[in-house]
N, C-alpha and C. Protein backbone atom coordinates (compact mmCIF):
# COMPACT_ATOMS: atom_id res chain seq x y z
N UNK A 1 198.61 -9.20 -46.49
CA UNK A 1 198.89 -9.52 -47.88
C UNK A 1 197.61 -9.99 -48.55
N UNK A 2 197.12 -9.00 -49.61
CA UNK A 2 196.26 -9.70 -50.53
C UNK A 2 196.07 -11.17 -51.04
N UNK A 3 194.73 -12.24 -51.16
CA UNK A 3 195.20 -13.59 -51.85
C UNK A 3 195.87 -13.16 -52.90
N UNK A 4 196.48 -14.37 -53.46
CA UNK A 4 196.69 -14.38 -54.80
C UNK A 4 195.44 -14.89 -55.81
N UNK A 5 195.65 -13.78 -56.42
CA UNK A 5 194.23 -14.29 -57.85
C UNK A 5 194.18 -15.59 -58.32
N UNK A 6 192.97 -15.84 -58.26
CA UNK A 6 192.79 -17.85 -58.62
C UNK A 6 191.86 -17.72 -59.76
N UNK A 7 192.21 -18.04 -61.12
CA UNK A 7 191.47 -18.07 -62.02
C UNK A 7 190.82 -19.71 -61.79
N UNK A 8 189.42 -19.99 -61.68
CA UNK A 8 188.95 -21.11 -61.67
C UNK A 8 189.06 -21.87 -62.92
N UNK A 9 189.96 -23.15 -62.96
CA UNK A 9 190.16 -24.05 -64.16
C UNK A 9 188.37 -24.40 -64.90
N UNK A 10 189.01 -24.33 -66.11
CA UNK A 10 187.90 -24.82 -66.98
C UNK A 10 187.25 -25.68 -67.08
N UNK A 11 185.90 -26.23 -67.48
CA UNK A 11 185.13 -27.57 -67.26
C UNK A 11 186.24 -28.33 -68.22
N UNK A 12 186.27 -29.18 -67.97
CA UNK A 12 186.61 -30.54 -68.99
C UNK A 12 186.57 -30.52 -70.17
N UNK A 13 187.16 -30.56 -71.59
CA UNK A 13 186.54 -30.87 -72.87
C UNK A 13 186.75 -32.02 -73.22
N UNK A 14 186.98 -33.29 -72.35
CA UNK A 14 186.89 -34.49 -73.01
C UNK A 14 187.12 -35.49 -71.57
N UNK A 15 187.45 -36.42 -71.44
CA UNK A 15 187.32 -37.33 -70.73
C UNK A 15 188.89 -37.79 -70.24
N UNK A 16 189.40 -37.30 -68.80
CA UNK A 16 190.86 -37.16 -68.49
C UNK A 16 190.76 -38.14 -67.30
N UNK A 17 191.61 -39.57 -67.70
CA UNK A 17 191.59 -40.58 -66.87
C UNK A 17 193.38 -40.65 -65.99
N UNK A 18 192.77 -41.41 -64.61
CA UNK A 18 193.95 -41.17 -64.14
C UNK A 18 193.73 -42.36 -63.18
N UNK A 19 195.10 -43.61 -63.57
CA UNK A 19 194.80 -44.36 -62.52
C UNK A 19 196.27 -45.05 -61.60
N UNK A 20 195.26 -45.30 -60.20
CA UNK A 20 196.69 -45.58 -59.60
C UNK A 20 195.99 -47.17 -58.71
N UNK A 21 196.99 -47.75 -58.03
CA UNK A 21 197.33 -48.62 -56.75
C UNK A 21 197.36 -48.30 -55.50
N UNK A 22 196.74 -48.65 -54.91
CA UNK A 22 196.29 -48.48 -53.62
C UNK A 22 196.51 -50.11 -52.74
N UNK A 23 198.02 -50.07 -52.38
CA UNK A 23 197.68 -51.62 -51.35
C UNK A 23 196.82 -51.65 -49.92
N UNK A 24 196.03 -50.68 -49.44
CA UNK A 24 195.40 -50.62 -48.77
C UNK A 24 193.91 -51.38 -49.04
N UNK A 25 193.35 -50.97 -50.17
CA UNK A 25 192.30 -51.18 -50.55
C UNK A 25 191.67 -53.02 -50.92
N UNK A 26 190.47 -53.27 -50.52
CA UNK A 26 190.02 -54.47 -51.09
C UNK A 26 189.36 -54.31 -52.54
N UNK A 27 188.75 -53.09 -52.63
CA UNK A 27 187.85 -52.83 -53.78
C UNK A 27 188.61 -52.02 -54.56
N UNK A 28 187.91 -51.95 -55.53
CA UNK A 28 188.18 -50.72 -56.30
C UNK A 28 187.79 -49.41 -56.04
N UNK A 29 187.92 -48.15 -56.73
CA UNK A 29 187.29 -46.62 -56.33
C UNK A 29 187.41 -46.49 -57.68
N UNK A 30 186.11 -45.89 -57.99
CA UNK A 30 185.59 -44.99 -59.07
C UNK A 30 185.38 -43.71 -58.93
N UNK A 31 185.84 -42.73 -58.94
CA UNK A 31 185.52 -41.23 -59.20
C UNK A 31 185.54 -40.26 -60.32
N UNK A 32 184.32 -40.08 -60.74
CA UNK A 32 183.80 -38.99 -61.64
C UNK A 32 183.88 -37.92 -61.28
N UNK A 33 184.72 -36.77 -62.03
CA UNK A 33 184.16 -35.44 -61.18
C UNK A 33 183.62 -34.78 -62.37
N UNK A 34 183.19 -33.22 -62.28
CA UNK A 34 182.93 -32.63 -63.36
C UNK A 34 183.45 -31.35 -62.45
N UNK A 35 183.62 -30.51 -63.20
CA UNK A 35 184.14 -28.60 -62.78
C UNK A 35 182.79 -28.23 -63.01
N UNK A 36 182.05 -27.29 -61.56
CA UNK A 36 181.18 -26.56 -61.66
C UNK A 36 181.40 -25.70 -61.19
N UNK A 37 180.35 -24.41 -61.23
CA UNK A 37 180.35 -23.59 -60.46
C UNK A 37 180.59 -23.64 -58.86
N UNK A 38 181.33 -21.96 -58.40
CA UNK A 38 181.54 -21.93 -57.09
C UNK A 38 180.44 -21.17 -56.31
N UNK A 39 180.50 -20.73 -54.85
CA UNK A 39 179.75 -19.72 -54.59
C UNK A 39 179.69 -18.51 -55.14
N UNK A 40 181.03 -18.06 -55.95
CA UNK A 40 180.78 -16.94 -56.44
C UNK A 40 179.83 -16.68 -57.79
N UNK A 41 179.43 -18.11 -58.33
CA UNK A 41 177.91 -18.10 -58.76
C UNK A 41 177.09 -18.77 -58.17
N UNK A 42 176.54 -18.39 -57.20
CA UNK A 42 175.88 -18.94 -56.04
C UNK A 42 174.34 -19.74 -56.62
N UNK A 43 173.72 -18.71 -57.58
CA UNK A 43 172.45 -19.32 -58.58
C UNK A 43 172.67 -20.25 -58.74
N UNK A 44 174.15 -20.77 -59.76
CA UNK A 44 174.03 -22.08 -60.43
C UNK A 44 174.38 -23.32 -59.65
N UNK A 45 174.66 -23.20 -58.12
CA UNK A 45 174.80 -24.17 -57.51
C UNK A 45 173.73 -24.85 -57.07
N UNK A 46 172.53 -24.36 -56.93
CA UNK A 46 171.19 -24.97 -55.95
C UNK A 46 170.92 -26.44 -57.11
N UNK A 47 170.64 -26.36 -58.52
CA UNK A 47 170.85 -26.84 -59.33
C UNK A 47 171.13 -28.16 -58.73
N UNK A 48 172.56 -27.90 -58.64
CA UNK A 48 173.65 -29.53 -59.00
C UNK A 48 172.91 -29.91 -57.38
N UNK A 49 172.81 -29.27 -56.79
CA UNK A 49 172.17 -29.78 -55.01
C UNK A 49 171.27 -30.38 -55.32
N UNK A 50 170.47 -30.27 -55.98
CA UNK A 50 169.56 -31.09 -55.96
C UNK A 50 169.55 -32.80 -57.18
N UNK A 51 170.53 -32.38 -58.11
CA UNK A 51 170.92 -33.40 -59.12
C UNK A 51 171.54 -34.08 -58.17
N UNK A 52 172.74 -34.18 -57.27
CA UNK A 52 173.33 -35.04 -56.32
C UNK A 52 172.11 -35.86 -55.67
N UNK A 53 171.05 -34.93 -54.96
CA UNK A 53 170.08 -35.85 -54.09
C UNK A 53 169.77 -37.08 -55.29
N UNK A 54 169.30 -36.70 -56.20
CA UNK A 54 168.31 -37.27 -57.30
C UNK A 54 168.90 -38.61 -57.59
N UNK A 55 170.26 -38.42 -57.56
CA UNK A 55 171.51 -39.37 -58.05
C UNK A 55 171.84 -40.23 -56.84
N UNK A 56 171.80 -39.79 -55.87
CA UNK A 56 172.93 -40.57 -55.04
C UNK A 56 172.63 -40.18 -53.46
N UNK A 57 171.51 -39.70 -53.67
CA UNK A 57 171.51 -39.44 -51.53
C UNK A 57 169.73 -40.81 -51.26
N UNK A 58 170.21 -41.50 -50.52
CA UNK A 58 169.13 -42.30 -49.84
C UNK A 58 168.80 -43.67 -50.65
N UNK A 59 168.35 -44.52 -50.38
CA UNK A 59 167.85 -45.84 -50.69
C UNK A 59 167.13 -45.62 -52.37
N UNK A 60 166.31 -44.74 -52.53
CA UNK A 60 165.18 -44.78 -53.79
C UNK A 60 166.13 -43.31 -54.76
N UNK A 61 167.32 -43.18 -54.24
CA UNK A 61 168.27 -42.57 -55.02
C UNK A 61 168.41 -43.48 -56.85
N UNK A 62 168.47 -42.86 -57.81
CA UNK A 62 169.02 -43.43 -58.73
C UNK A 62 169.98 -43.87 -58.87
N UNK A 63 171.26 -43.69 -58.79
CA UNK A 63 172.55 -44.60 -58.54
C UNK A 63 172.21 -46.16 -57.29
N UNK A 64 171.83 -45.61 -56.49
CA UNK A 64 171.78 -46.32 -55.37
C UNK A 64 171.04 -47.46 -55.87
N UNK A 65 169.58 -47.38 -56.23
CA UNK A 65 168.67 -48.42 -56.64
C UNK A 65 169.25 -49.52 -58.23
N UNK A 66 169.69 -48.76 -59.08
CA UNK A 66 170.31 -49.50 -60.40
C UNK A 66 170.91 -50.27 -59.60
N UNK A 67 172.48 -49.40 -59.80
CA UNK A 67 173.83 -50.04 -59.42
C UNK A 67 174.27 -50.50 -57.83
N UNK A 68 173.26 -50.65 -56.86
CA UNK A 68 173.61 -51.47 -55.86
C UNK A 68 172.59 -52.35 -55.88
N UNK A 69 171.18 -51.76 -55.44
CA UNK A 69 170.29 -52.80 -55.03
C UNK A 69 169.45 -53.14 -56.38
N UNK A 70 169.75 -53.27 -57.35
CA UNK A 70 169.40 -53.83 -58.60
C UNK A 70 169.99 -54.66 -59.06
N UNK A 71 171.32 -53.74 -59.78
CA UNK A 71 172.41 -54.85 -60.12
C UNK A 71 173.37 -55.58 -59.12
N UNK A 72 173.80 -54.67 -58.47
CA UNK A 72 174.74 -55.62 -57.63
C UNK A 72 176.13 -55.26 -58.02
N UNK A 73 176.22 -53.75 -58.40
CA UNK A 73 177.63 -53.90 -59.63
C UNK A 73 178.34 -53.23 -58.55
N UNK A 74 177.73 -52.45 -57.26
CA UNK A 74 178.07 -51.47 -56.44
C UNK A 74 178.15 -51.87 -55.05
N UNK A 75 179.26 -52.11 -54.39
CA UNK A 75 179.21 -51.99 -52.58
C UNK A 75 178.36 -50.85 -52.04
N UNK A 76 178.86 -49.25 -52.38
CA UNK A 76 178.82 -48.02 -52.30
C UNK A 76 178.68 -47.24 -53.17
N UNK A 77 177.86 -46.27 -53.39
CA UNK A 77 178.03 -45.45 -54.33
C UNK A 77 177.14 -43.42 -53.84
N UNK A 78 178.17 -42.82 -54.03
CA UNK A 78 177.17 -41.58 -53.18
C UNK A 78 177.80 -40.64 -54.43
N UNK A 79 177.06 -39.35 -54.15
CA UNK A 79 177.01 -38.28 -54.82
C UNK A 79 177.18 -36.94 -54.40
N UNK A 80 177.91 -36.02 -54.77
CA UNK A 80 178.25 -35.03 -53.87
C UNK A 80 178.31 -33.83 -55.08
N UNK A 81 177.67 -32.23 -54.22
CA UNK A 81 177.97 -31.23 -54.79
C UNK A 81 178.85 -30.31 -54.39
N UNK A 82 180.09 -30.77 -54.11
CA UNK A 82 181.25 -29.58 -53.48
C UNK A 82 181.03 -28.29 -53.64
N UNK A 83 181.12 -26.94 -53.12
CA UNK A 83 180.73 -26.06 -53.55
C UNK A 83 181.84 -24.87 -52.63
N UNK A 84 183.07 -24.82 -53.44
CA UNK A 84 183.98 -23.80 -52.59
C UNK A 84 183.82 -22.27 -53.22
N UNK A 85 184.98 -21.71 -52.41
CA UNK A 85 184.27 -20.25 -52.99
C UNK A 85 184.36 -20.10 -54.56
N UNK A 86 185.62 -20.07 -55.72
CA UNK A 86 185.44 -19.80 -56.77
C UNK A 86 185.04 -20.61 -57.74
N UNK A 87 185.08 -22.17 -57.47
CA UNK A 87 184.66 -23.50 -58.11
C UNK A 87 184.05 -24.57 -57.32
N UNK A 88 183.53 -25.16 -57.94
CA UNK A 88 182.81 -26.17 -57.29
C UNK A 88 183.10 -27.85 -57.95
N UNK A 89 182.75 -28.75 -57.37
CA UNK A 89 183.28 -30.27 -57.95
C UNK A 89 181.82 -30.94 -57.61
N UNK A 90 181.50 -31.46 -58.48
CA UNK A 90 180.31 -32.31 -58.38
C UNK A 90 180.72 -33.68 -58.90
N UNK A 91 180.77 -34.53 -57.73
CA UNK A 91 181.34 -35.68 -58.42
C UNK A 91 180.43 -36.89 -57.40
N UNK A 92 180.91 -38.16 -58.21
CA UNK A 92 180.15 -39.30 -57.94
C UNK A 92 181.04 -40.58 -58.02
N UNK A 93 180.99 -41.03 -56.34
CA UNK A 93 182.56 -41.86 -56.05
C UNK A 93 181.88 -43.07 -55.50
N UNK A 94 182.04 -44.21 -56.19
CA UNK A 94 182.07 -46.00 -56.30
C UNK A 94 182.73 -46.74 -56.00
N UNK A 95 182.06 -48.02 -54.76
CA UNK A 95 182.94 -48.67 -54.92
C UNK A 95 182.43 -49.74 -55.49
N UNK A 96 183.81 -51.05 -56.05
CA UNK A 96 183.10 -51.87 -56.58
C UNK A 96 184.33 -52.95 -56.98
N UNK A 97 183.82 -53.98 -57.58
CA UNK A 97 185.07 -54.70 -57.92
C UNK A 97 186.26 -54.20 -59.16
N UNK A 98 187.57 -54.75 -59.49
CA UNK A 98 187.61 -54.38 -60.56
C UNK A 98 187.16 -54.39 -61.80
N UNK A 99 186.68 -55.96 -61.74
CA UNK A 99 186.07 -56.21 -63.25
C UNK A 99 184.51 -55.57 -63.70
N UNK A 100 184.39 -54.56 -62.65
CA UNK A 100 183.21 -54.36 -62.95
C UNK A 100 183.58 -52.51 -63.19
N UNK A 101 184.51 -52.01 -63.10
CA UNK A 101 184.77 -50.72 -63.47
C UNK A 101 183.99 -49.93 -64.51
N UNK A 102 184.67 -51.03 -65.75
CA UNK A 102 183.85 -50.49 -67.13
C UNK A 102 182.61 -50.45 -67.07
N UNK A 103 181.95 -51.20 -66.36
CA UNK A 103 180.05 -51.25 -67.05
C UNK A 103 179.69 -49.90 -65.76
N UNK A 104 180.24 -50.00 -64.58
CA UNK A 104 180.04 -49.13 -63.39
C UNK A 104 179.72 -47.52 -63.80
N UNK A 105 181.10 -47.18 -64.78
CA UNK A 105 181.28 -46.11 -65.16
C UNK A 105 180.34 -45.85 -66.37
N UNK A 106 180.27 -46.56 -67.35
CA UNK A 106 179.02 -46.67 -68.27
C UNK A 106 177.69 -46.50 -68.10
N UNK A 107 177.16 -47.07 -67.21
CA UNK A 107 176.33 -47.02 -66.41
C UNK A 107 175.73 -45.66 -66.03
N UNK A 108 176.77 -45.36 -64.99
CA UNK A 108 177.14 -44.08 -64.35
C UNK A 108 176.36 -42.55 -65.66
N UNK A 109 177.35 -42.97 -66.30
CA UNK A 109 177.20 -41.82 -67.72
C UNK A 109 175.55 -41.63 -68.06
N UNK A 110 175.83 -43.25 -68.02
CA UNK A 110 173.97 -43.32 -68.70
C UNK A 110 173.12 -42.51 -68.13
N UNK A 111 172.99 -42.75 -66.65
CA UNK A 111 172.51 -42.07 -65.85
C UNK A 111 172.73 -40.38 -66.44
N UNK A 112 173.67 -39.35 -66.26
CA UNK A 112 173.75 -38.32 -66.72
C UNK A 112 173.02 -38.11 -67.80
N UNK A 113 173.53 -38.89 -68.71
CA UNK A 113 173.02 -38.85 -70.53
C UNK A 113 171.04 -38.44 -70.02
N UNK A 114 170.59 -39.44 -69.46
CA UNK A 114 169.18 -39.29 -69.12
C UNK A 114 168.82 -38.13 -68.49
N UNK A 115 169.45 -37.51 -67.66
CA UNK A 115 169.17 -36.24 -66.88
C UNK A 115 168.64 -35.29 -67.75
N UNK A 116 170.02 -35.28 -68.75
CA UNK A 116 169.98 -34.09 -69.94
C UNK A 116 168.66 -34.14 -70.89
N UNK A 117 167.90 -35.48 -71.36
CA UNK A 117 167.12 -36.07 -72.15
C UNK A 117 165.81 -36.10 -71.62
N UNK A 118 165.43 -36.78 -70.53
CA UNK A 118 164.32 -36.87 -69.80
C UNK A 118 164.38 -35.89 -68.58
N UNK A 119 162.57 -35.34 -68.67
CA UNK A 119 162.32 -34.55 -67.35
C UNK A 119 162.33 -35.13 -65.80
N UNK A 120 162.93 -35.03 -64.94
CA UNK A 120 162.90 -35.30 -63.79
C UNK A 120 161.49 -35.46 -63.54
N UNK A 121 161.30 -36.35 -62.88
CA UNK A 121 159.59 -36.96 -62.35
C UNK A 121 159.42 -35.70 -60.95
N UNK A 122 158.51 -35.25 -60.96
CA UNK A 122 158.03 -34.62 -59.42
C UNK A 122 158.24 -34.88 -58.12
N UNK A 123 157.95 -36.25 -58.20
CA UNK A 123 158.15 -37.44 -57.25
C UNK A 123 159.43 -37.29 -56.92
N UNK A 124 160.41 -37.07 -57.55
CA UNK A 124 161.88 -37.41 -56.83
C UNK A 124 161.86 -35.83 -56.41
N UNK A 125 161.30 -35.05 -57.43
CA UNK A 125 162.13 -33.60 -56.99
C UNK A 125 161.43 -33.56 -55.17
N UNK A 126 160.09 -34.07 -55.11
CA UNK A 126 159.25 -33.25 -53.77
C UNK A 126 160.18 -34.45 -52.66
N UNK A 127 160.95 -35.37 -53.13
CA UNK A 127 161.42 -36.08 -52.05
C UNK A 127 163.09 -35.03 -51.78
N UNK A 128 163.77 -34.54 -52.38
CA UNK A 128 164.88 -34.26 -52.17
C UNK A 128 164.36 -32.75 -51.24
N UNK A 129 163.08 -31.72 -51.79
CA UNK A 129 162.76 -30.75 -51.13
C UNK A 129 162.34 -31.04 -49.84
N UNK A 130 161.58 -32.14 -49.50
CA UNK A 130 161.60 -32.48 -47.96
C UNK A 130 162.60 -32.58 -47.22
N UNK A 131 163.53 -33.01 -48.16
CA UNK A 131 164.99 -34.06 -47.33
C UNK A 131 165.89 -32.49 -46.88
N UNK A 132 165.96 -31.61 -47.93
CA UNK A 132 165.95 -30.07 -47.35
C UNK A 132 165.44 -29.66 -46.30
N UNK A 133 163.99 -29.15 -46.45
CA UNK A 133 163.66 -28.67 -45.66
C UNK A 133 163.61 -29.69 -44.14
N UNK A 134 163.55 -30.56 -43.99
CA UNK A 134 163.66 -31.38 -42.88
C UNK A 134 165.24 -31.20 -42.44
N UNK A 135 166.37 -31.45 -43.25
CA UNK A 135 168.01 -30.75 -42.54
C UNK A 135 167.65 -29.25 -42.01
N UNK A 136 166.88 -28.56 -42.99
CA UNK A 136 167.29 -27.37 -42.60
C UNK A 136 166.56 -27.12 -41.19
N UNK A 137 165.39 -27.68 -41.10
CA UNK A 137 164.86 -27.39 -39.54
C UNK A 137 165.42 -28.37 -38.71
N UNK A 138 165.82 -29.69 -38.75
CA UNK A 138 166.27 -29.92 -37.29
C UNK A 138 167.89 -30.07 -36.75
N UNK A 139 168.57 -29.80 -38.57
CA UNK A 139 170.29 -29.15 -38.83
C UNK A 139 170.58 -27.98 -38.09
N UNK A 140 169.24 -26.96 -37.44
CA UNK A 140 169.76 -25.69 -37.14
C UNK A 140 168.89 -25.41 -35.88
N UNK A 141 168.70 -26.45 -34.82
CA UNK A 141 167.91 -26.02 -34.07
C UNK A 141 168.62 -25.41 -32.76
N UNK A 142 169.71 -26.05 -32.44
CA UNK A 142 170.04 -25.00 -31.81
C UNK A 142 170.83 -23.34 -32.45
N UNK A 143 171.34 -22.87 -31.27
CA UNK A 143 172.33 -21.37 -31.44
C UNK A 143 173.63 -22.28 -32.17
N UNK A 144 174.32 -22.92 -31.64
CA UNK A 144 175.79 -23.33 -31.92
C UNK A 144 175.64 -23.34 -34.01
N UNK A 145 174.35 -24.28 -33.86
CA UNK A 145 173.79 -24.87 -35.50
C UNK A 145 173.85 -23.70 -35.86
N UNK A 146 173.25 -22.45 -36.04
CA UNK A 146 172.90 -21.34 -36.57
C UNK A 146 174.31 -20.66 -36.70
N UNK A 147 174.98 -20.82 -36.11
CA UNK A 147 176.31 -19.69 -36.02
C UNK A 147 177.33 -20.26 -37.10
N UNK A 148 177.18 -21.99 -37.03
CA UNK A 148 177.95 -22.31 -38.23
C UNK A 148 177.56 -21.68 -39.42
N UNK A 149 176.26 -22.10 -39.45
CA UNK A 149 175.81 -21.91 -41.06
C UNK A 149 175.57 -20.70 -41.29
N UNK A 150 175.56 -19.74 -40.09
CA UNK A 150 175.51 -18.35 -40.83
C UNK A 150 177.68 -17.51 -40.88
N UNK A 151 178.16 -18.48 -39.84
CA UNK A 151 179.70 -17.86 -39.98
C UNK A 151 180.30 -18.67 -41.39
N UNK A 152 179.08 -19.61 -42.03
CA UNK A 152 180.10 -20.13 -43.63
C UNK A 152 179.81 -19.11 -44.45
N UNK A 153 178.20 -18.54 -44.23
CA UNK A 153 178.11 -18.03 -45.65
C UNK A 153 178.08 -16.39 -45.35
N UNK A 154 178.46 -16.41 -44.37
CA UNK A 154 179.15 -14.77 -44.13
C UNK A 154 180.88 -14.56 -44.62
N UNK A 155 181.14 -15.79 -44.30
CA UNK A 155 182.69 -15.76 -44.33
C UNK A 155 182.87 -15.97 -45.82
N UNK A 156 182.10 -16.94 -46.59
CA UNK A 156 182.22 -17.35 -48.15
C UNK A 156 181.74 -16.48 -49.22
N UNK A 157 180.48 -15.91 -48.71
CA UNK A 157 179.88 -15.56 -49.40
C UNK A 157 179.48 -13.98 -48.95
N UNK A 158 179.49 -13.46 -47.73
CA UNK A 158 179.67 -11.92 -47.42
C UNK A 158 178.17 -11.53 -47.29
N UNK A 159 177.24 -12.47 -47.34
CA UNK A 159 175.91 -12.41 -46.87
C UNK A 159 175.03 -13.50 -46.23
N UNK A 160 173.98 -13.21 -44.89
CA UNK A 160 173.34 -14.35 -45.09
C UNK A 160 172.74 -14.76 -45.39
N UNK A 161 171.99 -13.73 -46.60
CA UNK A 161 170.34 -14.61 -46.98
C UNK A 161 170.54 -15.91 -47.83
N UNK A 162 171.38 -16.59 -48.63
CA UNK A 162 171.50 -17.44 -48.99
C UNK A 162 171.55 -18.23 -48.10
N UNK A 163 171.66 -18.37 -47.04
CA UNK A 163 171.58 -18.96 -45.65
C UNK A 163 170.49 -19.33 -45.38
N UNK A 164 169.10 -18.14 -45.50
CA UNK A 164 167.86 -18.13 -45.02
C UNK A 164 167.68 -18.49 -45.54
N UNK A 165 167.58 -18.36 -46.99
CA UNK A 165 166.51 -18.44 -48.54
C UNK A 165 166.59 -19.97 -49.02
N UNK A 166 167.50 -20.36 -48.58
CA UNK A 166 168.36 -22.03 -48.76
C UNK A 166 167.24 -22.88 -49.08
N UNK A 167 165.98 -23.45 -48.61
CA UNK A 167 164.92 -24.15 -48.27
C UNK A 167 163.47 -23.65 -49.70
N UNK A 168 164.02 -22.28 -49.45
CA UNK A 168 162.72 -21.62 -50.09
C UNK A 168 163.58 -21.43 -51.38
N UNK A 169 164.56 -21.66 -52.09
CA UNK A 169 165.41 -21.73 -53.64
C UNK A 169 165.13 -22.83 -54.26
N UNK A 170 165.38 -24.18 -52.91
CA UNK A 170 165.53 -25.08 -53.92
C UNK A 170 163.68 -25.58 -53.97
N UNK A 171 162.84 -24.92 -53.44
CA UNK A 171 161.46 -25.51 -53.32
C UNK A 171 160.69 -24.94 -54.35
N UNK A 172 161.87 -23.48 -54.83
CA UNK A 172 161.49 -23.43 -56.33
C UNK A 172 161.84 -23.95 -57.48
N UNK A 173 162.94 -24.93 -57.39
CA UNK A 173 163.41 -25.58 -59.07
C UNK A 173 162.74 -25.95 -59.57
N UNK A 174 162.39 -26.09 -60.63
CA UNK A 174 161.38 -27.29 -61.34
C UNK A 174 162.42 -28.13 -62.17
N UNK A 175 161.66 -29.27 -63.10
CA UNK A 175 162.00 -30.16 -63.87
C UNK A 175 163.04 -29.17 -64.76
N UNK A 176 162.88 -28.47 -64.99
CA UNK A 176 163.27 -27.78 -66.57
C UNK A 176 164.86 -27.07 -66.31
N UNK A 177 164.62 -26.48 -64.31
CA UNK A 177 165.81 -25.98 -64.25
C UNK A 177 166.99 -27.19 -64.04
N UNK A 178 166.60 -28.31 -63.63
CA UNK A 178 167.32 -29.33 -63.43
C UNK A 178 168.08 -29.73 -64.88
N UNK A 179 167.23 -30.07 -65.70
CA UNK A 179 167.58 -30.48 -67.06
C UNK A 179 168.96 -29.43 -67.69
N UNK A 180 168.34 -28.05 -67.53
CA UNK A 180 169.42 -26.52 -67.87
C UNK A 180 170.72 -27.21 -67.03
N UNK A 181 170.65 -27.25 -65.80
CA UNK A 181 171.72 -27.73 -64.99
C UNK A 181 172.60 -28.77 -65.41
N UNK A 182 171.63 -29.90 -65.91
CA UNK A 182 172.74 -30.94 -66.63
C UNK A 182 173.38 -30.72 -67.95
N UNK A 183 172.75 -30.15 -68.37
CA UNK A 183 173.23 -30.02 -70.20
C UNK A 183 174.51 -28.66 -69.63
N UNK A 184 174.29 -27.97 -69.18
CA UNK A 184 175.27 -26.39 -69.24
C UNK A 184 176.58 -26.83 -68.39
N UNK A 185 176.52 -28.32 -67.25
CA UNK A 185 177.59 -28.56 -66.16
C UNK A 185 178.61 -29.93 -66.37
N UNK A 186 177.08 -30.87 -66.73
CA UNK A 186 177.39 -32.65 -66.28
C UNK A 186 177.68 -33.05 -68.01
N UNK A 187 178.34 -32.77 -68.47
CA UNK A 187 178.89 -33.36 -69.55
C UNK A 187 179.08 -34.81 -69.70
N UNK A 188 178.21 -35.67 -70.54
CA UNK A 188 178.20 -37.05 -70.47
C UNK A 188 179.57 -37.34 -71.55
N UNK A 189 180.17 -36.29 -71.94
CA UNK A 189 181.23 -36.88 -73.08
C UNK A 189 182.58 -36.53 -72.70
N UNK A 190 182.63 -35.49 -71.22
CA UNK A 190 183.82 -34.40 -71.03
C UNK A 190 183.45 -34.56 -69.63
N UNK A 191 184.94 -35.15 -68.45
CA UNK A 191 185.02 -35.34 -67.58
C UNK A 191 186.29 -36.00 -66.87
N UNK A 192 186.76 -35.61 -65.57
CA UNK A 192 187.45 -36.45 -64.75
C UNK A 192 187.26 -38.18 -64.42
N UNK A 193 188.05 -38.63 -64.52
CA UNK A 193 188.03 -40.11 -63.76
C UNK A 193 189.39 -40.23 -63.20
N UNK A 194 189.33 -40.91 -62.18
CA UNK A 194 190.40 -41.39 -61.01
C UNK A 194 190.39 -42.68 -60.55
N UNK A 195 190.73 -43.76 -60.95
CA UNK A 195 190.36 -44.88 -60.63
C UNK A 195 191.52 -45.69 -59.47
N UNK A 196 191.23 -46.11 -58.70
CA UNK A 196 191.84 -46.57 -57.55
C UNK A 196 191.58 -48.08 -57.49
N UNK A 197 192.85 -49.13 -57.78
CA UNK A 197 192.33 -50.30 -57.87
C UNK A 197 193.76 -51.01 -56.81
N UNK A 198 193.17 -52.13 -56.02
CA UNK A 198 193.99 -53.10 -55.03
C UNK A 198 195.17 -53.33 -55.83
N UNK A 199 196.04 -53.64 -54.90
CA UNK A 199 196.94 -54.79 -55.68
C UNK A 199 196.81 -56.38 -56.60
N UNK A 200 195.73 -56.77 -55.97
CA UNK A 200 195.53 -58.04 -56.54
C UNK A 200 193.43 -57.65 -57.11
């Protein structure tokens, strides 16, 4: 039996909040998402891969440095570029107290708002291209490593050079394609929120 046809839902046109209770939880959860591209635009994903590092992967990360080890507004805070076959989710999930939700998420935005406005410094881009190329050589050193990453993007994507080329794409972005990436994806005015707060 053929899939059934999946038209990929549309980016956001405004800001769609959704919140619940969680008696499990001590903290709160913040999640931003935005609708991006899937593999089946494989171009426009390298992009947000590298906006996630910029944002939210490692210690001298931007999210990380503000809103944890600056302010203090953040337990946790990471960044992710989901990337399934017809859509993709790029989102950015917090934890934190409740009373600190509003400025968290504000914050948060700001951050975006700047992406779109200011050029990415060099400095961050040549740290996220190492942080690449360093997964990609010691992520795939053995056979077992290689068979995953070439049975995803055979199976997802029906080729492997995006597989190979992976290292040598994103070592071409510059400042400018990053910026294209935020203004055309990361909408600072149009977006998901999910907020997850304790009982007490």
């Amino acid at each position: 039996t053929p899939y059934p046809l999946f038209n990929p839902e549309p980016p956001f046109t405004g800001i769609v909040r959704k919140e619940f209770i969680d008696e499990s939880l001590q903290q709160a959860r913040l999640a931003i998402v935005w609708r991006v591209p899937g593999l089946a635009q494989l171009e426009c994903t390298y992009a947000l891969d590298v906006l996630a590092g910029i944002l939210g992967h490692g210690l001298t990360s931007r999210l990380v440095q503000d809103l944890r080890e600056e302010r203090g507004l953040v337990s946790q805070i990471s960044v992710s570029n989901i990337t399934q076959q017809l859509q993709g989710t790029f989102y950015i999930l917090a934890h934190c107290s409740v009373e600190n939700l509003p400025d968290v998420e504000a914050r948060i935005i700001q951050h975006i708002r700047n992406l779109q406005l200011e050029m990415v410094k060099k400095e961050e881009i040549d740290r996220i291209r190492t942080k690449v190329a360093n997964r990609f050589i010691f992520g795939n050193e053995t056979p077992s490593d290689r068979a995953t990453l070439y049975g995803y993007y055979q199976s997802m994507v029906g080729d492997l050079e995006p597989a190979l080329n992976y290292p040598a794409i994103i070592q071409s972005l510059d400042a400018t394609d990053l910026m294209q990436a935020s203004q055309d994806y990361l909408s600072p005015d149009a977006y998901g929120v999910v907020v997850l707060k304790p009982i007490n």
